[in-house]
C-alpha atoms as a PDB file:
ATOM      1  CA  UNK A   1       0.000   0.000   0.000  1.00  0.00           C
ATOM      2  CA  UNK A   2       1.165   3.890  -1.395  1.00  0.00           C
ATOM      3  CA  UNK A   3      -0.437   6.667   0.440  1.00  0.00           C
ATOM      4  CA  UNK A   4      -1.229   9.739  -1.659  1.00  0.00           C
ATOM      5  CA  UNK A   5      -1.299  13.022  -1.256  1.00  0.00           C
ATOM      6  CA  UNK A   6      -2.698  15.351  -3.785  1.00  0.00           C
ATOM      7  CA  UNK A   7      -0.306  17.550  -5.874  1.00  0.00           C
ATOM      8  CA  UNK A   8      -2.286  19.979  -8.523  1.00  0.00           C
ATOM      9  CA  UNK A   9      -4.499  17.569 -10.090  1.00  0.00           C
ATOM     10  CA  UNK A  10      -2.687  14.222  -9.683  1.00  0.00           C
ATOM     11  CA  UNK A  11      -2.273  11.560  -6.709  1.00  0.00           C
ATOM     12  CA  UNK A  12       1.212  11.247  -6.428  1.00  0.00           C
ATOM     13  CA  UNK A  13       2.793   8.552  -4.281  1.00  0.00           C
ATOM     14  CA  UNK A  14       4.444   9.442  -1.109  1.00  0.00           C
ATOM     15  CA  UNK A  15       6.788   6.730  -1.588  1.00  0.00           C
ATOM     16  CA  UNK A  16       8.128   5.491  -4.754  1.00  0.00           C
ATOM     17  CA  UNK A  17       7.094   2.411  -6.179  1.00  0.00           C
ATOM     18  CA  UNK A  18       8.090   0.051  -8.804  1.00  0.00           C
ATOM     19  CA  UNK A  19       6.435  -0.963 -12.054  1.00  0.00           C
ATOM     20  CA  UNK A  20       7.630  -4.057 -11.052  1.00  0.00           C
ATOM     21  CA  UNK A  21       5.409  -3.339  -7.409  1.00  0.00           C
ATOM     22  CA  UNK A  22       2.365  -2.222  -9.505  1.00  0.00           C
ATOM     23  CA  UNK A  23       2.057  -4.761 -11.833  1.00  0.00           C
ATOM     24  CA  UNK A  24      -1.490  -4.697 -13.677  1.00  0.00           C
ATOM     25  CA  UNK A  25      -2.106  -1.404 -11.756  1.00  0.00           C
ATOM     26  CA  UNK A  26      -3.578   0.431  -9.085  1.00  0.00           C
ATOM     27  CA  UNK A  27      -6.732   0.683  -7.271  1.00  0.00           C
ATOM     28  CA  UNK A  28      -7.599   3.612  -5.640  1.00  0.00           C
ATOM     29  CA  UNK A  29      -9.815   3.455  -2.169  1.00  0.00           C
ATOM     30  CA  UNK A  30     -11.358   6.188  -0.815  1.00  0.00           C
ATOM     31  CA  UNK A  31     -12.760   6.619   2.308  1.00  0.00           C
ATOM     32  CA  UNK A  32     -14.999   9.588   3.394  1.00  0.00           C
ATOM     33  CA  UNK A  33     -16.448  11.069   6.706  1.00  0.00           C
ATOM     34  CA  UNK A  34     -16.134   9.969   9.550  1.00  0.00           C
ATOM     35  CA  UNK A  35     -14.314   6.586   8.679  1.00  0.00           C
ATOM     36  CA  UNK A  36     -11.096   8.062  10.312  1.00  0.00           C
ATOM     37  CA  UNK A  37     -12.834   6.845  13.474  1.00  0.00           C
ATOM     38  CA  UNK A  38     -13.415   2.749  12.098  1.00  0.00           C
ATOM     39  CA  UNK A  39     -12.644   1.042  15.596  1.00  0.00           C
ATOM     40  CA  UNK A  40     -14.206   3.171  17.966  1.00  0.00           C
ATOM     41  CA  UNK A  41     -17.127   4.619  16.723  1.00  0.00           C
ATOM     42  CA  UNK A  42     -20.282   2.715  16.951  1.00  0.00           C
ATOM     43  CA  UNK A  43     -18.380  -0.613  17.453  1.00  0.00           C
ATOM     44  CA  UNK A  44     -21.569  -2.549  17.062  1.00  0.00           C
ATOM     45  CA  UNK A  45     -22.831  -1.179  13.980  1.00  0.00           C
ATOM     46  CA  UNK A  46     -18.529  -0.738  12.476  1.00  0.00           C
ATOM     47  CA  UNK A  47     -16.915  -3.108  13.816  1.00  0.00           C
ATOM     48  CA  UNK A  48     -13.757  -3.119  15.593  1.00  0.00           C
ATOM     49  CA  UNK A  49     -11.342  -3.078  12.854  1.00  0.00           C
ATOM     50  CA  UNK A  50      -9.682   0.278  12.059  1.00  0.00           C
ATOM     51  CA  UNK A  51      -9.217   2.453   9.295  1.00  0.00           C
ATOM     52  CA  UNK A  52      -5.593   0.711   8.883  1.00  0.00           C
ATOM     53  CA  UNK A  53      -7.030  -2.436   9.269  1.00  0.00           C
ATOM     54  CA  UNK A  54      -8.912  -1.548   6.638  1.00  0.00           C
ATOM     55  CA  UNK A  55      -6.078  -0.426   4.340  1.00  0.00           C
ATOM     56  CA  UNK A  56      -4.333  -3.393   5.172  1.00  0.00           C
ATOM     57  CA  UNK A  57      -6.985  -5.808   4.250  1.00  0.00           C
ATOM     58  CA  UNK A  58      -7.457  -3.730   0.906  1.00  0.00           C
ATOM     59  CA  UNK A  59      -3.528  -3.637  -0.344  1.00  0.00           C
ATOM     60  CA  UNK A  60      -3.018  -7.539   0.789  1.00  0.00           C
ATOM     61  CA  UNK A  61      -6.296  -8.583  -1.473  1.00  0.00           C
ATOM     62  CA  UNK A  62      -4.819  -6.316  -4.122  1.00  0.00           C
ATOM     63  CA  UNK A  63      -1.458  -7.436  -4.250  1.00  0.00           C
ATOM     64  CA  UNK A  64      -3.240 -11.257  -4.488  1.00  0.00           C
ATOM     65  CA  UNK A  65      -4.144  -9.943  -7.842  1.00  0.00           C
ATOM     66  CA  UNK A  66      -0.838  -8.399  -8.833  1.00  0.00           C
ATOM     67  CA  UNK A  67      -2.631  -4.771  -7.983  1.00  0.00           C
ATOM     68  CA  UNK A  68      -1.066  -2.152  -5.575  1.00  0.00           C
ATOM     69  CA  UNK A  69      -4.118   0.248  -3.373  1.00  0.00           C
ATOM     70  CA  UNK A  70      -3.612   4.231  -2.795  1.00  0.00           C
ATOM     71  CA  UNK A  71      -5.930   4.983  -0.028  1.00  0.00           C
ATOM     72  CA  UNK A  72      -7.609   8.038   0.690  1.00  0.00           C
ATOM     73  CA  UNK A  73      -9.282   9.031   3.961  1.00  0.00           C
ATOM     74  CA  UNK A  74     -10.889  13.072   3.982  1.00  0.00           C
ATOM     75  CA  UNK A  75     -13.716  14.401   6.216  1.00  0.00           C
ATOM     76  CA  UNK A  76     -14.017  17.122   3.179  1.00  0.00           C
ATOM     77  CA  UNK A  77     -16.012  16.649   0.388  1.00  0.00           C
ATOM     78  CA  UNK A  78     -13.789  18.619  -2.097  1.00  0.00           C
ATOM     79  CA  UNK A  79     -10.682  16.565  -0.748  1.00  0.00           C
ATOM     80  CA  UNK A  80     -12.461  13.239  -2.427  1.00  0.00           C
ATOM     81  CA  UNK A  81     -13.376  15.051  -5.563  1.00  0.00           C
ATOM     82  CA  UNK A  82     -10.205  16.470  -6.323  1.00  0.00           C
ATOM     83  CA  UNK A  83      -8.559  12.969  -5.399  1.00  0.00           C
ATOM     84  CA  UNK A  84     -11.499  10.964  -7.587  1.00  0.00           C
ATOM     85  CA  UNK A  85     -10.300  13.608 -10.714  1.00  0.00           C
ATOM     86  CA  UNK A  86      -6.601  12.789 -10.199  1.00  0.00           C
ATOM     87  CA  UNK A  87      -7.019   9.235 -10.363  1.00  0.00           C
ATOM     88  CA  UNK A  88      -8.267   9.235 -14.134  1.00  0.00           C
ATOM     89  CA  UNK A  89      -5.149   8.258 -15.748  1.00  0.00           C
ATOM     90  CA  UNK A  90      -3.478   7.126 -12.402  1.00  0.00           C
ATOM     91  CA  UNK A  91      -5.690   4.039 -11.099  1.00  0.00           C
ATOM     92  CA  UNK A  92      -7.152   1.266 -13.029  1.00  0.00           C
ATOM     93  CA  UNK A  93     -10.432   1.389 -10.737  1.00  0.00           C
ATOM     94  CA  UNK A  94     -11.784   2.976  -7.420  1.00  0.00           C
ATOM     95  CA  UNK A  95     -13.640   1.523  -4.376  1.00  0.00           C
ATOM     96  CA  UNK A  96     -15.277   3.996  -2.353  1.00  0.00           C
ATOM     97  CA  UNK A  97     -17.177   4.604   0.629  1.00  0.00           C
ATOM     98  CA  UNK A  98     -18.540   8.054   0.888  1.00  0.00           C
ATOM     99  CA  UNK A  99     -19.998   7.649   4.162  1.00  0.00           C
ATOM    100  CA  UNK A 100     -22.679  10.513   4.902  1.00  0.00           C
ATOM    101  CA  UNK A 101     -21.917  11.953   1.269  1.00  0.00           C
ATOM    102  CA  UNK A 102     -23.230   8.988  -0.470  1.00  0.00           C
ATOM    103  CA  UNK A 103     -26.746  10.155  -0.035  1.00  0.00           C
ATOM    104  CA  UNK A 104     -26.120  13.783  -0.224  1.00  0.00           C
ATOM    105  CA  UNK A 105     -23.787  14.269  -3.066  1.00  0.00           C
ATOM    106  CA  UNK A 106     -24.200  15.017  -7.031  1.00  0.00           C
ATOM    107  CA  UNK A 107     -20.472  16.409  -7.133  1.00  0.00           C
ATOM    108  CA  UNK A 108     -18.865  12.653  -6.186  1.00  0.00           C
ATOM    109  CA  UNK A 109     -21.541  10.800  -8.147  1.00  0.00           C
ATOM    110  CA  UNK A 110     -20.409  13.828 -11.188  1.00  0.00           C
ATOM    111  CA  UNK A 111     -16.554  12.975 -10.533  1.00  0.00           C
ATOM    112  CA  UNK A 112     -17.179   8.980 -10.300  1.00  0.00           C
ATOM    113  CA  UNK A 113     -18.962   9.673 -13.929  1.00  0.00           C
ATOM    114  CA  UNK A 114     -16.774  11.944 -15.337  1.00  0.00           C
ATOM    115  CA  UNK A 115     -13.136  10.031 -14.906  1.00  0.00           C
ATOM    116  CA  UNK A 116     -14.825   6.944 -16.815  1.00  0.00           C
ATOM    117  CA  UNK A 117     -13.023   4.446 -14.460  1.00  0.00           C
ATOM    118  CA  UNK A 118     -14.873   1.166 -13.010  1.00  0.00           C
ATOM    119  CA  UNK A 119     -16.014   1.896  -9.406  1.00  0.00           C
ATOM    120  CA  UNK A 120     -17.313  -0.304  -6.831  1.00  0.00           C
ATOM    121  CA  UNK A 121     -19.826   1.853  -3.674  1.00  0.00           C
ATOM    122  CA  UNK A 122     -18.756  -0.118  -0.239  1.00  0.00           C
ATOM    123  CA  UNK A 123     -20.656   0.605   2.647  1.00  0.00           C
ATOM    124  CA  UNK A 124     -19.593  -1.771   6.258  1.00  0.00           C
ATOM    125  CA  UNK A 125     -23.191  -1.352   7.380  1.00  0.00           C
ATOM    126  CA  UNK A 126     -26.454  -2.647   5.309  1.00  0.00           C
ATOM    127  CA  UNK A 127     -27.974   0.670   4.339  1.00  0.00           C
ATOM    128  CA  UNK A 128     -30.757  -0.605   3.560  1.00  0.00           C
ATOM    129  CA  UNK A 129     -31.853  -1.416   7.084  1.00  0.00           C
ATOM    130  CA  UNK A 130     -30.987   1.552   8.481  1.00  0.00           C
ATOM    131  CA  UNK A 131     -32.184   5.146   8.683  1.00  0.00           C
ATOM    132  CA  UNK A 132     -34.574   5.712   5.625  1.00  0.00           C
ATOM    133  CA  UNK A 133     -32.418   8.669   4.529  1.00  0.00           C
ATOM    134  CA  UNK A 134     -29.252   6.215   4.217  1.00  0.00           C
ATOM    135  CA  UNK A 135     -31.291   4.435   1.636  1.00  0.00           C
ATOM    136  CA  UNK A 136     -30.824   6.530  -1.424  1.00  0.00           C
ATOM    137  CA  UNK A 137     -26.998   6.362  -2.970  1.00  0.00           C
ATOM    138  CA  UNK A 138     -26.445   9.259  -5.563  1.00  0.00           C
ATOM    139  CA  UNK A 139     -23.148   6.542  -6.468  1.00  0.00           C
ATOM    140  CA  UNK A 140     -24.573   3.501  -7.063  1.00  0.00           C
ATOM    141  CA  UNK A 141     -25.784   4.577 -10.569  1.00  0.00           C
ATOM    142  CA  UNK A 142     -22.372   5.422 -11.762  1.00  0.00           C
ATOM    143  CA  UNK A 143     -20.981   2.442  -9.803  1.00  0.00           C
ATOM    144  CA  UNK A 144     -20.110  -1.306 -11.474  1.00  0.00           C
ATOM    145  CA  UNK A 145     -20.985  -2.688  -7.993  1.00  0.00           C
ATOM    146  CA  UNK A 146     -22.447  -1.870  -4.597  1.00  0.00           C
ATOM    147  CA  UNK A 147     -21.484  -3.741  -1.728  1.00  0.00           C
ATOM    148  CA  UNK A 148     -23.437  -3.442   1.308  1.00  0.00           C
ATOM    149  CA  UNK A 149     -23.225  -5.249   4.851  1.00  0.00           C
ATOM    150  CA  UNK A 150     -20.316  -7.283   3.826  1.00  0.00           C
ATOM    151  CA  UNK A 151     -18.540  -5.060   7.284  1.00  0.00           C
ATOM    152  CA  UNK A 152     -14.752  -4.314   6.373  1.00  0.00           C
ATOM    153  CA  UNK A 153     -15.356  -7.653   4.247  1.00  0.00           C
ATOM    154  CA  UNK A 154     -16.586  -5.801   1.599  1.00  0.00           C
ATOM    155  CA  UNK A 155     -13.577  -3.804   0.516  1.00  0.00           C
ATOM    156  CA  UNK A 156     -12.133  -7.027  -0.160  1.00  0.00           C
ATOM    157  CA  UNK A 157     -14.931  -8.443  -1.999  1.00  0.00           C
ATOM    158  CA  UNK A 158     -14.999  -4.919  -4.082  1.00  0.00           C
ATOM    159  CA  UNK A 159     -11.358  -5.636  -4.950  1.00  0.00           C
ATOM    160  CA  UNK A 160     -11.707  -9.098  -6.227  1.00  0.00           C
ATOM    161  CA  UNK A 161     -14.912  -7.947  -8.018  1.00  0.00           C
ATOM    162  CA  UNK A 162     -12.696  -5.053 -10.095  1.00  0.00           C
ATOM    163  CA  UNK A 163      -9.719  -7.929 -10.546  1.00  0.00           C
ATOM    164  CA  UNK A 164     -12.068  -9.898 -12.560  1.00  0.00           C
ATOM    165  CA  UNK A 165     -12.842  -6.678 -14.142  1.00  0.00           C
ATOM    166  CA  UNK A 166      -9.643  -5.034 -15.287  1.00  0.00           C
END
């Protein structure tokens, strides 16, 4: 696993890895609000695993398929567009989980259209029996998958999913 930061419009790796390392690619997974906290907030809906658990689950079922991850963690809604628009060019295919902004935003479900990469919408939770707001996903439409309920499962199944894929 790479982490990113953003510079100008690209992700560019903090550390420098390999073609060799990246083999068919990378996968970009972004994580939105709140998610920083994975591991101590609402253990019994979340789960106890953390948001480097989660990483580390992520780049270990990537490399399995000869992919490298970039993850992305931001509490601001323009931090996840920006890093969505750099990956077009730089990732072979995004999983996401845009926490609260998954039912409130047009600008990720825009960016997730516009860059034209496949995407798979994780949530750890099953949406669908929760609040009736949570219900609606402006992402799924734009999305090749949705994975719901799956817990920190699901970013794994997401990343096998886009290996058969790409």
């Amino acid at each position: 696993m790479h982490a990113l930061y953003l510079a100008g419009d690209r992700l560019a790796p903090m550390t420098e890895a390999s073609s060799a390392d990246i083999g068919r690619g990378t996968i970009l997974v972004i994580n939105g609000p709140n998610l920083n906290l994975l591991g101590t907030r609402e253990p019994e809906k979340y789960g106890t695993s953390t948001l480097a658990d989660v990483e580390d689950l992520a780049a270990s079922a990537a490399k399995a398929h000869g992919f490298v991850v970039e993850c992305v963690q931001s509490n601001h809604e323009g931090v996840l567009l920006d890093t969505i628009h750099a990956a077009r060019g730089n990732a072979a295919g995004i999983v996401i989980n845009a926490g609260a902004f998954t039912h409130t935003s047009v600008a990720l479900r825009d960016a997730l259209a516009a860059v034209q990469l496949p995407a798979v919408e994780v949530h750890i939770t099953n949406v669908h029996q929760r609040e009736e707001f949570r219900h609606h996903s402006y992402l799924s439409p734009v999305c090749s998958a949705v994975i719901v309920g799956a817990g920190v499962t699901g970013y794994r199944l997401a990343i096998d999913y886009l290996a058969e894929v790409l």
